[in-house]
ModelCIF file with pLDDT and N, C-alpha, C, O atoms, coordinates in Angstrom:
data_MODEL
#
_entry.id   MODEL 
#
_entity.id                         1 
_entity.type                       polymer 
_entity.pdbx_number_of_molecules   1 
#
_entity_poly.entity_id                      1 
_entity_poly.type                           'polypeptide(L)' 
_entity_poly.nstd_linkage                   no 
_entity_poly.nstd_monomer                   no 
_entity_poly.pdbx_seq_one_letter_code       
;(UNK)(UNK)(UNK)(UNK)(UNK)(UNK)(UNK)(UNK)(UNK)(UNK)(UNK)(UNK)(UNK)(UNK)(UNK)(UNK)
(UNK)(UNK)(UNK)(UNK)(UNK)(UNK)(UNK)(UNK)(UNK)(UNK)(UNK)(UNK)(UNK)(UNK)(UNK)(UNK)
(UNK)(UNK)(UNK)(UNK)(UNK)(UNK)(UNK)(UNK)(UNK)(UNK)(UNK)
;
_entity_poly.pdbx_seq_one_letter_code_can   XXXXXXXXXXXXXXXXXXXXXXXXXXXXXXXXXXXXXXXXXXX 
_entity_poly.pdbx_strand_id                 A 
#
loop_
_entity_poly_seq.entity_id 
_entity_poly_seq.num 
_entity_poly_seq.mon_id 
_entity_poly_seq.hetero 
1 1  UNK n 
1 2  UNK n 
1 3  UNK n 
1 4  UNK n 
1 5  UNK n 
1 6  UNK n 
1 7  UNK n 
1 8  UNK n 
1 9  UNK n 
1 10 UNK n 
1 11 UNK n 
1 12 UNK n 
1 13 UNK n 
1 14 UNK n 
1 15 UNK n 
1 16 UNK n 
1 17 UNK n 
1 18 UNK n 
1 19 UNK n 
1 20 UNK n 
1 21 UNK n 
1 22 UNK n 
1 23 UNK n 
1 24 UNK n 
1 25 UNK n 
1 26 UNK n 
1 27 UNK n 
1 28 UNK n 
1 29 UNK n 
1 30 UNK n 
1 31 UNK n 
1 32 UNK n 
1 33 UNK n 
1 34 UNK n 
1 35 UNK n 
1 36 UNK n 
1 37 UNK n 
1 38 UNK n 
1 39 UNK n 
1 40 UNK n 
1 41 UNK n 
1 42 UNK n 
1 43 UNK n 
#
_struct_asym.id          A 
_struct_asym.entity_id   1 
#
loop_
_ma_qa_metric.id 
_ma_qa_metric.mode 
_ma_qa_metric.name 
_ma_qa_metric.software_group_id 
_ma_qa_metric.type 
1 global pLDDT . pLDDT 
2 local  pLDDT . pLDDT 
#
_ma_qa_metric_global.metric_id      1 
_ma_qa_metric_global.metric_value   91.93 
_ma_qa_metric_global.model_id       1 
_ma_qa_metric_global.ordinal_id     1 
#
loop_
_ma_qa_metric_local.label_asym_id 
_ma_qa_metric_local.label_comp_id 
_ma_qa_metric_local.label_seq_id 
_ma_qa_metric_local.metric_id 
_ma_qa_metric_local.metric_value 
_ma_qa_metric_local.model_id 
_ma_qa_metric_local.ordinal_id 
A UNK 1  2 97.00 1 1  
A UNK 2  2 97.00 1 2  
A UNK 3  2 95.00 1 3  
A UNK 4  2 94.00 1 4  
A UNK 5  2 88.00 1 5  
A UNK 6  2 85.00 1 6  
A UNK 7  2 82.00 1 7  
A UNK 8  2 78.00 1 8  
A UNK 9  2 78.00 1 9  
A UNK 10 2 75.00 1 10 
A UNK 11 2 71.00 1 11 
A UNK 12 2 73.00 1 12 
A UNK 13 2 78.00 1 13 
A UNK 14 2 84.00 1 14 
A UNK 15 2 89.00 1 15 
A UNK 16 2 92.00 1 16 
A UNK 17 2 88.00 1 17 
A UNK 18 2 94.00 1 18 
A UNK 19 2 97.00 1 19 
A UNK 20 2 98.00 1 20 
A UNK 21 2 98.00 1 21 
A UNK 22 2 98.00 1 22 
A UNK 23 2 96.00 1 23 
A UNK 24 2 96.00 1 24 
A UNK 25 2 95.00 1 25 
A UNK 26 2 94.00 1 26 
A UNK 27 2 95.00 1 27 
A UNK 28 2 96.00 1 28 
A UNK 29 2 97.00 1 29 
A UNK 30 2 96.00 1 30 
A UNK 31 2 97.00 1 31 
A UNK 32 2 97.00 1 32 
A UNK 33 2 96.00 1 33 
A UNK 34 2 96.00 1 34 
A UNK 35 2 97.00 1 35 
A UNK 36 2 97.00 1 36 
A UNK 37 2 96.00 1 37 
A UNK 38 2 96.00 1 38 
A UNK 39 2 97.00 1 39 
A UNK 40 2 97.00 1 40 
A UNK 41 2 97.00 1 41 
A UNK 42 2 98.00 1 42 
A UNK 43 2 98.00 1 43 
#
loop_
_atom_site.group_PDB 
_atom_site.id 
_atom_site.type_symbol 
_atom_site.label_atom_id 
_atom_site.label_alt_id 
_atom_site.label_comp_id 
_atom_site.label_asym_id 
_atom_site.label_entity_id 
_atom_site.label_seq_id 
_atom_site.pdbx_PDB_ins_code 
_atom_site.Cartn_x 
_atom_site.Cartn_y 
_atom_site.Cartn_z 
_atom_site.occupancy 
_atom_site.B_iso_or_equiv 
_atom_site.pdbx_formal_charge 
_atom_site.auth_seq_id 
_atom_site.auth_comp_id 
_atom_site.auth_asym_id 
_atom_site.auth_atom_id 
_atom_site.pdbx_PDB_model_num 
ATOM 1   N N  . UNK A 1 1  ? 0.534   16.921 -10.996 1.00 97.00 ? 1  UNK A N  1 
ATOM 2   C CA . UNK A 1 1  ? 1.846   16.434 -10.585 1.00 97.00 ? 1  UNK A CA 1 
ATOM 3   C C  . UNK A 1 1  ? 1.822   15.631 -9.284  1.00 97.00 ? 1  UNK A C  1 
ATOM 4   O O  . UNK A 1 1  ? 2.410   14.554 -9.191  1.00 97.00 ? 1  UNK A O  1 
ATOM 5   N N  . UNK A 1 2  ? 1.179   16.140 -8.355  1.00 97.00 ? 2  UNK A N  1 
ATOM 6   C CA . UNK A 1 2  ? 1.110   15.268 -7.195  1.00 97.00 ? 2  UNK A CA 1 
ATOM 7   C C  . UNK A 1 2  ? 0.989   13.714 -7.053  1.00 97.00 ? 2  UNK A C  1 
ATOM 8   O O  . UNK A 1 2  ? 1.667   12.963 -6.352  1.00 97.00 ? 2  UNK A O  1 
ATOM 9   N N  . UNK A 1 3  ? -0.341  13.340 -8.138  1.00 95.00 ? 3  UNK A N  1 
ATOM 10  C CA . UNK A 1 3  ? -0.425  12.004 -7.839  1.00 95.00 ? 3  UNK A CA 1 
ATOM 11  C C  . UNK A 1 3  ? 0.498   11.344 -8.555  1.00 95.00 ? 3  UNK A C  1 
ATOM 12  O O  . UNK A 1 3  ? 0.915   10.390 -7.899  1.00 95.00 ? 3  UNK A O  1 
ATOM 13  N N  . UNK A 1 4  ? 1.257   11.473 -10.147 1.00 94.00 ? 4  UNK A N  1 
ATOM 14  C CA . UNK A 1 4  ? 2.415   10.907 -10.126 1.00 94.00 ? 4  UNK A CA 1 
ATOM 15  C C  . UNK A 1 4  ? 3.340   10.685 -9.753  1.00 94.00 ? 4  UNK A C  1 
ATOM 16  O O  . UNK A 1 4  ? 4.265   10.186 -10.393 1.00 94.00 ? 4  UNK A O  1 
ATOM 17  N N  . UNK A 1 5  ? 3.343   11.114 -8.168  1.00 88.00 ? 5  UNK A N  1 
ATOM 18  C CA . UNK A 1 5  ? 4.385   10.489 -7.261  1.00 88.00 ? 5  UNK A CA 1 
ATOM 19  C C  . UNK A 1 5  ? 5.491   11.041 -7.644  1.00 88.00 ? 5  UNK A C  1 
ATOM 20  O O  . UNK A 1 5  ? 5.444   11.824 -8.593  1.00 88.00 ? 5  UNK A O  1 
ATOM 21  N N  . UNK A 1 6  ? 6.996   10.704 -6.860  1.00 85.00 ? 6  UNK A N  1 
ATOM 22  C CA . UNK A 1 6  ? 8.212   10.802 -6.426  1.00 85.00 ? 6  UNK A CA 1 
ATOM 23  C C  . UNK A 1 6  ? 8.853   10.263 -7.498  1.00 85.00 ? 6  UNK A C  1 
ATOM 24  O O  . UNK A 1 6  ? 8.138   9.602  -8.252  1.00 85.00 ? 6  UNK A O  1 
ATOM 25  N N  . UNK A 1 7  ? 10.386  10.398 -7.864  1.00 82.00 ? 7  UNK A N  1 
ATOM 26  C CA . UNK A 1 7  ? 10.980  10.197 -8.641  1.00 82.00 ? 7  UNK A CA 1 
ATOM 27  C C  . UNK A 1 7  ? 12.252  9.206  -7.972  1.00 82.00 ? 7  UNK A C  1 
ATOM 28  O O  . UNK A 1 7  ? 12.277  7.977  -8.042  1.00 82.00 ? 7  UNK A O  1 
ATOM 29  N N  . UNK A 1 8  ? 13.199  10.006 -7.367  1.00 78.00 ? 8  UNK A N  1 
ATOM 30  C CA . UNK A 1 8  ? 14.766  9.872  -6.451  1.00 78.00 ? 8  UNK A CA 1 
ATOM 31  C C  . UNK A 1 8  ? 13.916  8.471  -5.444  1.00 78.00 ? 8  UNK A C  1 
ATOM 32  O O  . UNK A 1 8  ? 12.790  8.707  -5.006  1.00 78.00 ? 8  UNK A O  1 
ATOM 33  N N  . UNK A 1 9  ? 14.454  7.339  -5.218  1.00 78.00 ? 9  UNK A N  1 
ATOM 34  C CA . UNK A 1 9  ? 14.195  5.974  -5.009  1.00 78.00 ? 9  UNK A CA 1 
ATOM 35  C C  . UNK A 1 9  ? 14.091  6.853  -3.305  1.00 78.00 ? 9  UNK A C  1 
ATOM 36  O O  . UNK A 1 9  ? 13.115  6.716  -2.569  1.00 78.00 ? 9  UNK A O  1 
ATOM 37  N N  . UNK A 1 10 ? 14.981  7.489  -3.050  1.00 75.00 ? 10 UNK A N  1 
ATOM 38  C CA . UNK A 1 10 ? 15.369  8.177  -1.481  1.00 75.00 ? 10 UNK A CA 1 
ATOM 39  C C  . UNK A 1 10 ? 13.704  9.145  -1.121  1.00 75.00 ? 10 UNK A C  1 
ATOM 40  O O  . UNK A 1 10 ? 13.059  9.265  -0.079  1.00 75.00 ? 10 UNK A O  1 
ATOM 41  N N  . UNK A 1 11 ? 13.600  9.394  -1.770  1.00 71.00 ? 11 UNK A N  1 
ATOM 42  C CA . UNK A 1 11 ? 12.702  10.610 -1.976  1.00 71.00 ? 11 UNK A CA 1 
ATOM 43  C C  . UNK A 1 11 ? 11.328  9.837  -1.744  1.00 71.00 ? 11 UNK A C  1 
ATOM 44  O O  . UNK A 1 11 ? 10.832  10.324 -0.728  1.00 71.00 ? 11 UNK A O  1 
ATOM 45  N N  . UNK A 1 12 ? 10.387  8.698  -2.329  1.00 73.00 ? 12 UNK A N  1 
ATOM 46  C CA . UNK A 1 12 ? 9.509   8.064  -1.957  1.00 73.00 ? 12 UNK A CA 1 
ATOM 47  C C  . UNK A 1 12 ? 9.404   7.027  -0.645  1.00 73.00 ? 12 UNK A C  1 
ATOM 48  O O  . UNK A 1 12 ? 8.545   6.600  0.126   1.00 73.00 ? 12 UNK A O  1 
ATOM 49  N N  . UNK A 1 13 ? 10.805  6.908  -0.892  1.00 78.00 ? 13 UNK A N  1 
ATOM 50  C CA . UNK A 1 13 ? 10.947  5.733  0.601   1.00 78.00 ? 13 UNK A CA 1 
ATOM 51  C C  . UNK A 1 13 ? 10.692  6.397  1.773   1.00 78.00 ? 13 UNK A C  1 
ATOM 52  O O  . UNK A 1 13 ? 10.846  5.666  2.752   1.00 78.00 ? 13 UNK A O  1 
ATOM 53  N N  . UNK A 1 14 ? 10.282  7.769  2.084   1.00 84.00 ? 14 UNK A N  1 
ATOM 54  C CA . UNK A 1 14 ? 10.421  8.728  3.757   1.00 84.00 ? 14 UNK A CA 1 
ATOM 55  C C  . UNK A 1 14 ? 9.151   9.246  2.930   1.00 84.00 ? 14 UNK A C  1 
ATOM 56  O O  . UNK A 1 14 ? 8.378   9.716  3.764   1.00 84.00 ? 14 UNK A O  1 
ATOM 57  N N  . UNK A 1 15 ? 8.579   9.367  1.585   1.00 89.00 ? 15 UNK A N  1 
ATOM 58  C CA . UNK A 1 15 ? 7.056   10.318 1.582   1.00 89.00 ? 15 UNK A CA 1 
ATOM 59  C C  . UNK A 1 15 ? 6.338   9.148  1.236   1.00 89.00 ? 15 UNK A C  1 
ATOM 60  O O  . UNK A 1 15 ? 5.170   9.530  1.301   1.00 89.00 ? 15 UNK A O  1 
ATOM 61  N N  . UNK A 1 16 ? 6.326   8.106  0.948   1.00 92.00 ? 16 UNK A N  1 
ATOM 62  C CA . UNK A 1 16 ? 5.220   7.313  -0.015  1.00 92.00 ? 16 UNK A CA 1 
ATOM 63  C C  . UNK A 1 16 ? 4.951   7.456  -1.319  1.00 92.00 ? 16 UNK A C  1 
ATOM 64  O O  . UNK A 1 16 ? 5.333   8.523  -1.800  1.00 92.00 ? 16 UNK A O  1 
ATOM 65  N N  . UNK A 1 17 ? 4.478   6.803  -1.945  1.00 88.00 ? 17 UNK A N  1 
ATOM 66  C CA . UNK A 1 17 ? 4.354   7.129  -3.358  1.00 88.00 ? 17 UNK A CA 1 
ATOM 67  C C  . UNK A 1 17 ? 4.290   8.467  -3.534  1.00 88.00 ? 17 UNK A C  1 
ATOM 68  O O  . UNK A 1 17 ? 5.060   9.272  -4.059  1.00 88.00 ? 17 UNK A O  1 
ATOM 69  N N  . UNK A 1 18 ? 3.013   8.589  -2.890  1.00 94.00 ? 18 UNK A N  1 
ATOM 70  C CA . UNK A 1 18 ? 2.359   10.154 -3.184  1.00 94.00 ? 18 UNK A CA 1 
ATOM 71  C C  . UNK A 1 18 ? 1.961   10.274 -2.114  1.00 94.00 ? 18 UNK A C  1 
ATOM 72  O O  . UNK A 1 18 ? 1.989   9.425  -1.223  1.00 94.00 ? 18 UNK A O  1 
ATOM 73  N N  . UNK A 1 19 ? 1.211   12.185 -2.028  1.00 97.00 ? 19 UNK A N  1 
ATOM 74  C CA . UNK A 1 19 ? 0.697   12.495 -0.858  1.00 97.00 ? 19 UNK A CA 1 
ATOM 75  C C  . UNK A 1 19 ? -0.615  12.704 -0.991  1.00 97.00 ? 19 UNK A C  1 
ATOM 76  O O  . UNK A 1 19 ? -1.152  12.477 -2.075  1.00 97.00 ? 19 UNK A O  1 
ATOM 77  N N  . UNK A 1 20 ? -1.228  13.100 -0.070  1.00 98.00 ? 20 UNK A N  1 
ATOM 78  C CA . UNK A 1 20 ? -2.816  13.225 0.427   1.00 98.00 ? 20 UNK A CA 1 
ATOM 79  C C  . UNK A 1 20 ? -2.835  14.947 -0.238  1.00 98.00 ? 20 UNK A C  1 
ATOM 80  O O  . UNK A 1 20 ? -2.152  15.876 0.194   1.00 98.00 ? 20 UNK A O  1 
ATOM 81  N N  . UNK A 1 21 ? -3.784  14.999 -1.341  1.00 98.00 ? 21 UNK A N  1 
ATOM 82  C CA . UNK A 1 21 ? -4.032  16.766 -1.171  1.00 98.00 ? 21 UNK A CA 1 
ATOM 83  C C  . UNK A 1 21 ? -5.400  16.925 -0.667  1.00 98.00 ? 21 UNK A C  1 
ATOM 84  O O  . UNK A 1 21 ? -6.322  16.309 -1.200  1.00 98.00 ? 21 UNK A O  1 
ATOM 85  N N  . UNK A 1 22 ? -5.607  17.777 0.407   1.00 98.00 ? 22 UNK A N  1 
ATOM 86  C CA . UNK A 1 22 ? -6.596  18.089 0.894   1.00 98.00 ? 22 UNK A CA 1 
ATOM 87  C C  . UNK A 1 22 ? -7.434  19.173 0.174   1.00 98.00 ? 22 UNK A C  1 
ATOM 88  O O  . UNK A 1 22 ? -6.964  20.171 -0.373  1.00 98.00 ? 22 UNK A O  1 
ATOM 89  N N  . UNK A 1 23 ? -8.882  18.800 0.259   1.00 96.00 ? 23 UNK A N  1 
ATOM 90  C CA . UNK A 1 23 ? -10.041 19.577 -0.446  1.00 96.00 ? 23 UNK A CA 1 
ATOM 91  C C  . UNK A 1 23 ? -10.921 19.589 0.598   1.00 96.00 ? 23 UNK A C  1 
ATOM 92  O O  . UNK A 1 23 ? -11.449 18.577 1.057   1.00 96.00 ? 23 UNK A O  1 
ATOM 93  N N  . UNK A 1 24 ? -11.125 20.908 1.057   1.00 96.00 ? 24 UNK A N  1 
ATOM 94  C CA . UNK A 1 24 ? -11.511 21.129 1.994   1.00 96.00 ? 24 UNK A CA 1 
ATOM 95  C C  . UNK A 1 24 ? -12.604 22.831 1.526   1.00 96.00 ? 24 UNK A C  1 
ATOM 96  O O  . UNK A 1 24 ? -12.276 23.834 0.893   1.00 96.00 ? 24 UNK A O  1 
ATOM 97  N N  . UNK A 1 25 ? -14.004 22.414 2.251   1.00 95.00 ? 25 UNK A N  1 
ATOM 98  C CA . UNK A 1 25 ? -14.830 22.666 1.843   1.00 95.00 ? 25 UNK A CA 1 
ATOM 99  C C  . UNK A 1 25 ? -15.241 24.181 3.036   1.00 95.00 ? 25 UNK A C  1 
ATOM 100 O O  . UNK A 1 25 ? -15.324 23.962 4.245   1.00 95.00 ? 25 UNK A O  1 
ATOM 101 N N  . UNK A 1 26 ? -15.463 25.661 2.454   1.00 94.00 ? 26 UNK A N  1 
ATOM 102 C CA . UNK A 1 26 ? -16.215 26.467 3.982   1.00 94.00 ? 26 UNK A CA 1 
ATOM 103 C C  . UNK A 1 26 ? -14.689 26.873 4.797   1.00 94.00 ? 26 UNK A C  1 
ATOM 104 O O  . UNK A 1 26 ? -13.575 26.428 4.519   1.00 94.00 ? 26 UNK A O  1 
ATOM 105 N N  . UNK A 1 27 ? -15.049 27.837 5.853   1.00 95.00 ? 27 UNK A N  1 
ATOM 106 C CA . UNK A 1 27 ? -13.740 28.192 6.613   1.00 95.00 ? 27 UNK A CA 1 
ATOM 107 C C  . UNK A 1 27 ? -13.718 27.232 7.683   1.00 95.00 ? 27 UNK A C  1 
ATOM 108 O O  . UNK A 1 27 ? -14.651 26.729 8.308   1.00 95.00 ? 27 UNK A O  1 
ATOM 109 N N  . UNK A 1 28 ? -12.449 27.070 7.776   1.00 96.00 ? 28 UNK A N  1 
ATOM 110 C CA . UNK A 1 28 ? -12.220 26.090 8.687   1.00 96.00 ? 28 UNK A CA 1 
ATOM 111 C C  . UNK A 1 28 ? -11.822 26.348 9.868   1.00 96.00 ? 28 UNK A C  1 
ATOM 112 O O  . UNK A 1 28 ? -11.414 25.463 10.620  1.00 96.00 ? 28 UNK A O  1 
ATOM 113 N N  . UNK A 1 29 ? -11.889 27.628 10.202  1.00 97.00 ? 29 UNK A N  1 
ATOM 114 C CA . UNK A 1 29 ? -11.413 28.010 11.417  1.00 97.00 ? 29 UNK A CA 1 
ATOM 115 C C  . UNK A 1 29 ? -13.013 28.805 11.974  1.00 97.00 ? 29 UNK A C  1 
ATOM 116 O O  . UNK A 1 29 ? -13.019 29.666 12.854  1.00 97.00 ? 29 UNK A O  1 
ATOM 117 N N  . UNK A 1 30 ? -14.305 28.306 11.256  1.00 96.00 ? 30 UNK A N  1 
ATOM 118 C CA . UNK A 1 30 ? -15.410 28.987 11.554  1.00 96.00 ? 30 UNK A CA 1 
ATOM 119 C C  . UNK A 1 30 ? -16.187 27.241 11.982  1.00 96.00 ? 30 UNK A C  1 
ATOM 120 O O  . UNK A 1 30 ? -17.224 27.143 12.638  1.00 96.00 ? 30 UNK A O  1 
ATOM 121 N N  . UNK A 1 31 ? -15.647 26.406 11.605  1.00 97.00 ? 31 UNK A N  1 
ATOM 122 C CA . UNK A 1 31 ? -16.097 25.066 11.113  1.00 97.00 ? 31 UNK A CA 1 
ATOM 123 C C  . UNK A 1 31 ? -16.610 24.288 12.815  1.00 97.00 ? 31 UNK A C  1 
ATOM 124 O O  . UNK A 1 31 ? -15.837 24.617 13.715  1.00 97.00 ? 31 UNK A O  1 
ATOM 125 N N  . UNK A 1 32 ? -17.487 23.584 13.148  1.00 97.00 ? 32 UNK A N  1 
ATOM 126 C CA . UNK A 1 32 ? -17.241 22.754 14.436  1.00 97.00 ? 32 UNK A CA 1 
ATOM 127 C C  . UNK A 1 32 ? -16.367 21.422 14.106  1.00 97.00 ? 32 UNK A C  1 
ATOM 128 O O  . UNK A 1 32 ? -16.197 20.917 12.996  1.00 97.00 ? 32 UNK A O  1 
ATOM 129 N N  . UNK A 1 33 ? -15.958 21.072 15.115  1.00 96.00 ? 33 UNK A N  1 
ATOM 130 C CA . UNK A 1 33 ? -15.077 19.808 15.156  1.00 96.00 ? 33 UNK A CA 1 
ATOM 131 C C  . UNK A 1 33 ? -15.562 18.542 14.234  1.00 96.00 ? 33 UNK A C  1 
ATOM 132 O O  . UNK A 1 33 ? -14.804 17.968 13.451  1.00 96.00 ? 33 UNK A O  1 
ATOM 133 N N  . UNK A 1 34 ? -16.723 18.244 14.407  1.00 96.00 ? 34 UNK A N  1 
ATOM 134 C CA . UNK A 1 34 ? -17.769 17.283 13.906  1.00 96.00 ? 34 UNK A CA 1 
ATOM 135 C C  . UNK A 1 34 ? -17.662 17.582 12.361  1.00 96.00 ? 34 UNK A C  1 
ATOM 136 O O  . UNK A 1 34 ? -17.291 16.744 11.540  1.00 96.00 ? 34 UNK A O  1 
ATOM 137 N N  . UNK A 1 35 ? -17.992 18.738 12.095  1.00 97.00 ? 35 UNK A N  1 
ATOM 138 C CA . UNK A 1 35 ? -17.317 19.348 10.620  1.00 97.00 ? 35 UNK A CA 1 
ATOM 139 C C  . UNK A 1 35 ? -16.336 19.000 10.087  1.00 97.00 ? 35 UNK A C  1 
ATOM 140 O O  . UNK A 1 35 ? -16.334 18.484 8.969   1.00 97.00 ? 35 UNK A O  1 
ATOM 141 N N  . UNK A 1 36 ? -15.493 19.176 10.658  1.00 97.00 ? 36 UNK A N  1 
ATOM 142 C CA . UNK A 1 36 ? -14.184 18.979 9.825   1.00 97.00 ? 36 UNK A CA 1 
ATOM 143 C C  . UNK A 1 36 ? -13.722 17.904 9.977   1.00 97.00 ? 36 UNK A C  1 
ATOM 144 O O  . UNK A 1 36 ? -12.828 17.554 9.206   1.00 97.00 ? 36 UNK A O  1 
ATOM 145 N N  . UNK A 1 37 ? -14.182 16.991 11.043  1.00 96.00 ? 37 UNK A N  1 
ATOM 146 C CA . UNK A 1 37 ? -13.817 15.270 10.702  1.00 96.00 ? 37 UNK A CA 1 
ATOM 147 C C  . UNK A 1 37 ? -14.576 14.413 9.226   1.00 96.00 ? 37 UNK A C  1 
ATOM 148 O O  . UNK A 1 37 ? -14.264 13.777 8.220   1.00 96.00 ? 37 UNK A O  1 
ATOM 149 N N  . UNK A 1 38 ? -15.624 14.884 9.890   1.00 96.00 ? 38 UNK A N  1 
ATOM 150 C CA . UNK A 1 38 ? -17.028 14.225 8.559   1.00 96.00 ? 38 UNK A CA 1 
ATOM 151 C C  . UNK A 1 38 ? -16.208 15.300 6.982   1.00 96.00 ? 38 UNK A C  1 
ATOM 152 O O  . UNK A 1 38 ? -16.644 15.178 5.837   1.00 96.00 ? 38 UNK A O  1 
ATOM 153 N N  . UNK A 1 39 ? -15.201 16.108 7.298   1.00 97.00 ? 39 UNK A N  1 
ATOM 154 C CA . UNK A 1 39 ? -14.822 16.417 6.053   1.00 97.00 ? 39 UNK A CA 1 
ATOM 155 C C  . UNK A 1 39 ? -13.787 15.880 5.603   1.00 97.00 ? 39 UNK A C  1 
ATOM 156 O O  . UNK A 1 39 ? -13.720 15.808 4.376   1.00 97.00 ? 39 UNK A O  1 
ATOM 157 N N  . UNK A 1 40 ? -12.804 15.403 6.301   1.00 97.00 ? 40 UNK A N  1 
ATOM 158 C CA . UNK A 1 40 ? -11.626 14.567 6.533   1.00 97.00 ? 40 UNK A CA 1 
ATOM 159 C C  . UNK A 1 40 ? -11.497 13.231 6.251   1.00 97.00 ? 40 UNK A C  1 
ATOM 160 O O  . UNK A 1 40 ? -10.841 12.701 5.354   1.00 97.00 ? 40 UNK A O  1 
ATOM 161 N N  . UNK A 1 41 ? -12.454 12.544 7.433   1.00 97.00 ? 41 UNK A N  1 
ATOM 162 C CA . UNK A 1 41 ? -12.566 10.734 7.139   1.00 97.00 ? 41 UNK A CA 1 
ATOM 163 C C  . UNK A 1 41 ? -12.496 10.356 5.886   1.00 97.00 ? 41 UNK A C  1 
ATOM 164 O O  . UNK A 1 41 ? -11.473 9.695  5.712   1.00 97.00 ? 41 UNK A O  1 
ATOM 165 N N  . UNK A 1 42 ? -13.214 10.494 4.799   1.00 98.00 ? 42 UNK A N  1 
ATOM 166 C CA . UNK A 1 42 ? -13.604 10.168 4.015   1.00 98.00 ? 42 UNK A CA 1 
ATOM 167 C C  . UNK A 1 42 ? -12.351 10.201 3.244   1.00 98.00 ? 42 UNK A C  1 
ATOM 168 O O  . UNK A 1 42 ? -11.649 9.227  2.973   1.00 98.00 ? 42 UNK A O  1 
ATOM 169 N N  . UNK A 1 43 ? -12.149 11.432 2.920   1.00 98.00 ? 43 UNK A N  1 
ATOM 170 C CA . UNK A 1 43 ? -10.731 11.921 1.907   1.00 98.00 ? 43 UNK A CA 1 
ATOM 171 C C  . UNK A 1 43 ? -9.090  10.674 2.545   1.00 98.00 ? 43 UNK A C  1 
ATOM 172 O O  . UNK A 1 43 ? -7.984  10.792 2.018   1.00 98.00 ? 43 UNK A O  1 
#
């Protein structure tokens, strides 16, 4: 459902089509900084 986007014309105009779902890899609150960018950028 996510990537088919918004419906209400109001509703995409303030979110964007669609949103970003994050996949995120390991704990992230165990993670170093460097980690979790190099996990981020990309996505």
């Amino acid at each position: 459902l996510a990537p088919m986007g918004t419906s209400c014309p109001d509703h995409f105009l303030r979110t964007k089509i669609r949103p970003l779902v994050l996949q995120l890899k390991g704990d992230v609150l165990s993670q170093s900084d460097e980690e979790l960018r190099q996990q981020l950028m990309p996505q």
